[in-house]
N, C-alpha and C. Protein backbone atom coordinates (compact mmCIF):
# COMPACT_ATOMS: atom_id res chain seq x y z
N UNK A 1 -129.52 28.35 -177.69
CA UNK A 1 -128.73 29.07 -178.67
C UNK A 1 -128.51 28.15 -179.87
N UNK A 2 -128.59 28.91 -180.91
CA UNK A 2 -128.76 27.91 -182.12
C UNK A 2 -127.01 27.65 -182.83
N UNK A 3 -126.62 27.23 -183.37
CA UNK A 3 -125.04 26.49 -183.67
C UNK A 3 -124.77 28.33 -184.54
N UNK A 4 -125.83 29.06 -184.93
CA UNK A 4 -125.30 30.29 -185.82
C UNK A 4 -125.34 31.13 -185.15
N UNK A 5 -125.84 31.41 -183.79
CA UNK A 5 -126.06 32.21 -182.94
C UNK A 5 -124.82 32.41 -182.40
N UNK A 6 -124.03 31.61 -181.92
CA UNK A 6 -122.70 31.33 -182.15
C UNK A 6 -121.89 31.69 -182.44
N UNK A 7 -121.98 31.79 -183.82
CA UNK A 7 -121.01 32.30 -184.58
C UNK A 7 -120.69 33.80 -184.53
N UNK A 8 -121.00 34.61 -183.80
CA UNK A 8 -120.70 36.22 -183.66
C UNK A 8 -120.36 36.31 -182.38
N UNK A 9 -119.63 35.14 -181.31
CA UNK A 9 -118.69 34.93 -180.60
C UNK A 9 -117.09 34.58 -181.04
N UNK A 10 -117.27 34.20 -182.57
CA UNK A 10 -115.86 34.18 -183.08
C UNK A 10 -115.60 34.81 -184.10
N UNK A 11 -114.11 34.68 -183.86
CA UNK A 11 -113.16 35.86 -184.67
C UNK A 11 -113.84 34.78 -186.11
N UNK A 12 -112.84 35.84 -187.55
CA UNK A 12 -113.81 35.59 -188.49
C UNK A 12 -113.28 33.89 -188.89
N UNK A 13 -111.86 33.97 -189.26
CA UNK A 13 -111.19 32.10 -189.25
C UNK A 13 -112.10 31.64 -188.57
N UNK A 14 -112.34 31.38 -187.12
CA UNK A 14 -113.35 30.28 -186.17
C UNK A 14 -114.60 30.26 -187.25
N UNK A 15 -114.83 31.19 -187.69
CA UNK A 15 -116.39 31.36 -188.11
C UNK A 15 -116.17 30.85 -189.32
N UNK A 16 -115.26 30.79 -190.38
CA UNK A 16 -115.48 30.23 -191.41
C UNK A 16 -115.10 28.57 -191.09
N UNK A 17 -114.02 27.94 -189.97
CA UNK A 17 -114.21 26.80 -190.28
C UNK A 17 -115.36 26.40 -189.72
N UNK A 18 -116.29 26.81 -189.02
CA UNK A 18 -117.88 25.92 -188.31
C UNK A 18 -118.29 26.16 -189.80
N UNK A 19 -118.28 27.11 -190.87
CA UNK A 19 -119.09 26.97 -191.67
C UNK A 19 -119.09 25.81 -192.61
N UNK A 20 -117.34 25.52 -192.49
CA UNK A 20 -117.17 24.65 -193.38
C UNK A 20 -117.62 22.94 -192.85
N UNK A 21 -117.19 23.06 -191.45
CA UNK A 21 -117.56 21.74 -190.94
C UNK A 21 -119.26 21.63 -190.91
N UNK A 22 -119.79 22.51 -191.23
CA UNK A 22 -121.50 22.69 -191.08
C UNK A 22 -121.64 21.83 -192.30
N UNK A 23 -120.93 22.24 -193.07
CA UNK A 23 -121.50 21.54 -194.85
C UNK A 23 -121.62 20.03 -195.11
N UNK A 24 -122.47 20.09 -195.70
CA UNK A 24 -122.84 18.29 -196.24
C UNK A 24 -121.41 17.95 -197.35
N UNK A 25 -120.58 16.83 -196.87
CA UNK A 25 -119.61 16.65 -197.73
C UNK A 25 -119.68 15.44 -198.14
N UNK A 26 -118.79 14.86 -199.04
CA UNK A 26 -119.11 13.51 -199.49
C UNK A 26 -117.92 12.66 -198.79
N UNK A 27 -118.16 11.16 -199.52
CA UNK A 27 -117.04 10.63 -198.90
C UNK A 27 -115.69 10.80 -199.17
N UNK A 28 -115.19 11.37 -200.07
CA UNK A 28 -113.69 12.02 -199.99
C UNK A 28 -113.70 13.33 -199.43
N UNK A 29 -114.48 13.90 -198.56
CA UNK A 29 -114.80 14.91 -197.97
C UNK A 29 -114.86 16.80 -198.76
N UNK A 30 -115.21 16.32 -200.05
CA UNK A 30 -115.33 17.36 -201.07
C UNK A 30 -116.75 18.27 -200.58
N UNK A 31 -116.99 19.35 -200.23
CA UNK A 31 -118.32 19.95 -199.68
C UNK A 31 -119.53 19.98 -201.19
N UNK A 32 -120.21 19.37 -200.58
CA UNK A 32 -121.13 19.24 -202.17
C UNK A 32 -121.54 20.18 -202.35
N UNK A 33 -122.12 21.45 -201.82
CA UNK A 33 -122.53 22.93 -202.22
C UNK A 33 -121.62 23.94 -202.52
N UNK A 34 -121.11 24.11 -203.33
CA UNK A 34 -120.36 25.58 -204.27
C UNK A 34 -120.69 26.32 -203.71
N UNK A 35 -120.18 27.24 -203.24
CA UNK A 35 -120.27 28.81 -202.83
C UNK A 35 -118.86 29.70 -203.24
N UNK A 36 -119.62 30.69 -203.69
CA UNK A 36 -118.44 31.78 -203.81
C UNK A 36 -117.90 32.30 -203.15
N UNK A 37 -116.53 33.27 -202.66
CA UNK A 37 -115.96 33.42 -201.41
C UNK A 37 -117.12 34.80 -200.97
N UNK A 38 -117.61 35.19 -202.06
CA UNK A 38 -118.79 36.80 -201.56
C UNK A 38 -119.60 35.48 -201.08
N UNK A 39 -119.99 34.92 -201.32
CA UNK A 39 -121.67 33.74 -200.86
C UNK A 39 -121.04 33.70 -199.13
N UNK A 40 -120.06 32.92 -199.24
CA UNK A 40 -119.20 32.53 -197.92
C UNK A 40 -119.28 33.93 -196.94
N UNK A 41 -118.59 34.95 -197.35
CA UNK A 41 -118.67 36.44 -196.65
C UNK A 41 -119.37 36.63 -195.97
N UNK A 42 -120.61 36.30 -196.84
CA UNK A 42 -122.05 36.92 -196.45
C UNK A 42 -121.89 36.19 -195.38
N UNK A 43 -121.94 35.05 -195.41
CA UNK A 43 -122.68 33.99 -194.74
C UNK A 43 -122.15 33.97 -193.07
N UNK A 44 -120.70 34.31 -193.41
CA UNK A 44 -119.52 34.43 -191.82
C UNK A 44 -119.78 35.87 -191.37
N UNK A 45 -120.18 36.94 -192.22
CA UNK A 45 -120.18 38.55 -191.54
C UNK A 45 -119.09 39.13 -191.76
N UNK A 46 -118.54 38.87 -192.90
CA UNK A 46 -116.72 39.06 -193.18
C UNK A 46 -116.72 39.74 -194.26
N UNK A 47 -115.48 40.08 -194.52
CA UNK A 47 -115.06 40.48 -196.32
C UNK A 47 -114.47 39.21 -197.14
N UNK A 48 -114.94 39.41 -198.19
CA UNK A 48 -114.40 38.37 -198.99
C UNK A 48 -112.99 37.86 -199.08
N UNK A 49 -112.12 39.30 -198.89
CA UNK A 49 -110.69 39.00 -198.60
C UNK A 49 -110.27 38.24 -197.64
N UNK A 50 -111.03 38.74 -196.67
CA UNK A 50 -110.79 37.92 -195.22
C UNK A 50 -111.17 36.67 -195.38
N UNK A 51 -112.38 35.99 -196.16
CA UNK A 51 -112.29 35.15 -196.23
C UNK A 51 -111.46 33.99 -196.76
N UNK A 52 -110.79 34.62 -197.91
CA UNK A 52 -109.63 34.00 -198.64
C UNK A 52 -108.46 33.91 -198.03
N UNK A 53 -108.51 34.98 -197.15
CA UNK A 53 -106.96 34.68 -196.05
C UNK A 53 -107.19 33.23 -195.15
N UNK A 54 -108.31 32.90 -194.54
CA UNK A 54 -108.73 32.23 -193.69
C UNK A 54 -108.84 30.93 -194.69
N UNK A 55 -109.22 30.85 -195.90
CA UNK A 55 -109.10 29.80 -196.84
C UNK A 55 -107.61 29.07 -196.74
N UNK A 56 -107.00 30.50 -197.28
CA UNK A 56 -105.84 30.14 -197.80
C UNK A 56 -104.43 29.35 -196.51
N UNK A 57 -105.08 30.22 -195.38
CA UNK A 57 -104.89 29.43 -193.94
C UNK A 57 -104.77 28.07 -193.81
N UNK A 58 -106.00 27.97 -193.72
CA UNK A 58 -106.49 26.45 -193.95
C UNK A 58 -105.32 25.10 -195.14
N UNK A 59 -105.34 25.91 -195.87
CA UNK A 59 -104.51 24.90 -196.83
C UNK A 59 -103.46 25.07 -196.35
N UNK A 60 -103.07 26.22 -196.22
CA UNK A 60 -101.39 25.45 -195.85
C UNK A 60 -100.73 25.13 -194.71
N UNK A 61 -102.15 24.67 -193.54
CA UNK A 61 -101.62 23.83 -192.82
C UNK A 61 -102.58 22.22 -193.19
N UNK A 62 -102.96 22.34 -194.52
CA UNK A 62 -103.45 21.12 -194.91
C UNK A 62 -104.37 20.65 -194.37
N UNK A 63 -105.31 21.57 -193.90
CA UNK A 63 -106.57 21.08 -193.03
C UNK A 63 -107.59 20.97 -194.65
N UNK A 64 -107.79 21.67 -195.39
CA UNK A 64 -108.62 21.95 -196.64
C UNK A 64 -107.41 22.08 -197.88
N UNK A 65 -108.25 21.68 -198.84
CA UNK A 65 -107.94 21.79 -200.42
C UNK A 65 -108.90 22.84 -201.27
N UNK A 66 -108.71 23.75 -202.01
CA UNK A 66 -109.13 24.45 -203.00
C UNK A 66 -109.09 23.79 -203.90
N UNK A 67 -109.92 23.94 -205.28
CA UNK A 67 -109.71 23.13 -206.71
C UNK A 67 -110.70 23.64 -207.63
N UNK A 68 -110.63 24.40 -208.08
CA UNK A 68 -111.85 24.85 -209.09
C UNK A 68 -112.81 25.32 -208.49
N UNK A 69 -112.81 25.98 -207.17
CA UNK A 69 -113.72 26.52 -206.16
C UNK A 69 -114.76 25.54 -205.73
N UNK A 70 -114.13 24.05 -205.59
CA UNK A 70 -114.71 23.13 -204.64
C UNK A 70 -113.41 23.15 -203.47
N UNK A 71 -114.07 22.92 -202.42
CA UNK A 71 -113.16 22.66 -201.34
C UNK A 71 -113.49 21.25 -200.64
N UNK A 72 -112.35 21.07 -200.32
CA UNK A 72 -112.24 19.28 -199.52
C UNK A 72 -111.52 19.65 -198.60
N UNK A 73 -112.15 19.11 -197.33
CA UNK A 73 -112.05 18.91 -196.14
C UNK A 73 -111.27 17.91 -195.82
N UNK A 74 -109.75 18.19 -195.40
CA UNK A 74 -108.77 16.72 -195.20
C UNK A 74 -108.57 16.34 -193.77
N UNK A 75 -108.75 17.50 -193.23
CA UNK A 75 -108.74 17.17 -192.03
C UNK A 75 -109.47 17.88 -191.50
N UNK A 76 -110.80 17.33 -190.74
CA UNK A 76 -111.87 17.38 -190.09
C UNK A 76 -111.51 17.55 -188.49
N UNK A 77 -110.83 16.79 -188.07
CA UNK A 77 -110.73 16.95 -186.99
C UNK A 77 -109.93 17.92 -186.41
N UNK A 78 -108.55 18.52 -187.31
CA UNK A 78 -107.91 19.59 -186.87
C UNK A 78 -108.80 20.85 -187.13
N UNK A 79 -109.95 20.98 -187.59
CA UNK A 79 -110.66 22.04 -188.13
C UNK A 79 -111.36 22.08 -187.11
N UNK A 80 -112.12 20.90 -186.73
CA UNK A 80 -112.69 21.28 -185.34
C UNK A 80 -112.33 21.81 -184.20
N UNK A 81 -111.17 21.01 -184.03
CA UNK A 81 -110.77 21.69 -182.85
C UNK A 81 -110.08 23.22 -182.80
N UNK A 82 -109.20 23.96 -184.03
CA UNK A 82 -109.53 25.00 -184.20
C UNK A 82 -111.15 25.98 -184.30
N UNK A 83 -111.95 25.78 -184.84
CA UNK A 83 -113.48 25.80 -184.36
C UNK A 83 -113.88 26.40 -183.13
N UNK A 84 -113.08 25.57 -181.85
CA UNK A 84 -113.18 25.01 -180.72
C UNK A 84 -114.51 24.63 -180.14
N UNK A 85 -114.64 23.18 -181.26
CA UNK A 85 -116.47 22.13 -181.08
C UNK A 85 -115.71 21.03 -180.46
């Protein structure tokens, strides 16, 4: 089973953070590929809204940062284990 095969065992949150922990990030953990929250949608099997709820999730338990539609990853490891990798 491939790591995306996967992903239509979880609710849509699980599915957007593997997407996010999937991404190539740098060393302040900023995801170097831009995507739009429709790009993202697509990508999880979601609505865009949903995806922004699940964003907006994320930040305010300070796992991720928003900023000009780059996102940084602050905490990696609480993302994973929500994930559940």
């Amino acid at each position: 089973m491939t790591p995306w095969t996967s992903l239509v065992f979880l609710d849509l949150p699980r599915r957007v953070a593997k997407v996010l922990l999937s991404q190539p990030r740098n060393d302040h953990g900023v995801i170097s590929q831009k995507m739009t929250q429709e790009e993202f949608a697509h990508r999880v099997g979601g609505a865009r809204q949903s995806v922004n709820a699940a964003l907006r999730g994320f930040e305010r338990r300070g796992w991720i940062q928003v900023r000009n539609h780059a996102v940084t990853v602050k905490q990696a490891a609480a993302l994973s284990r929500f994930a559940g990798e």
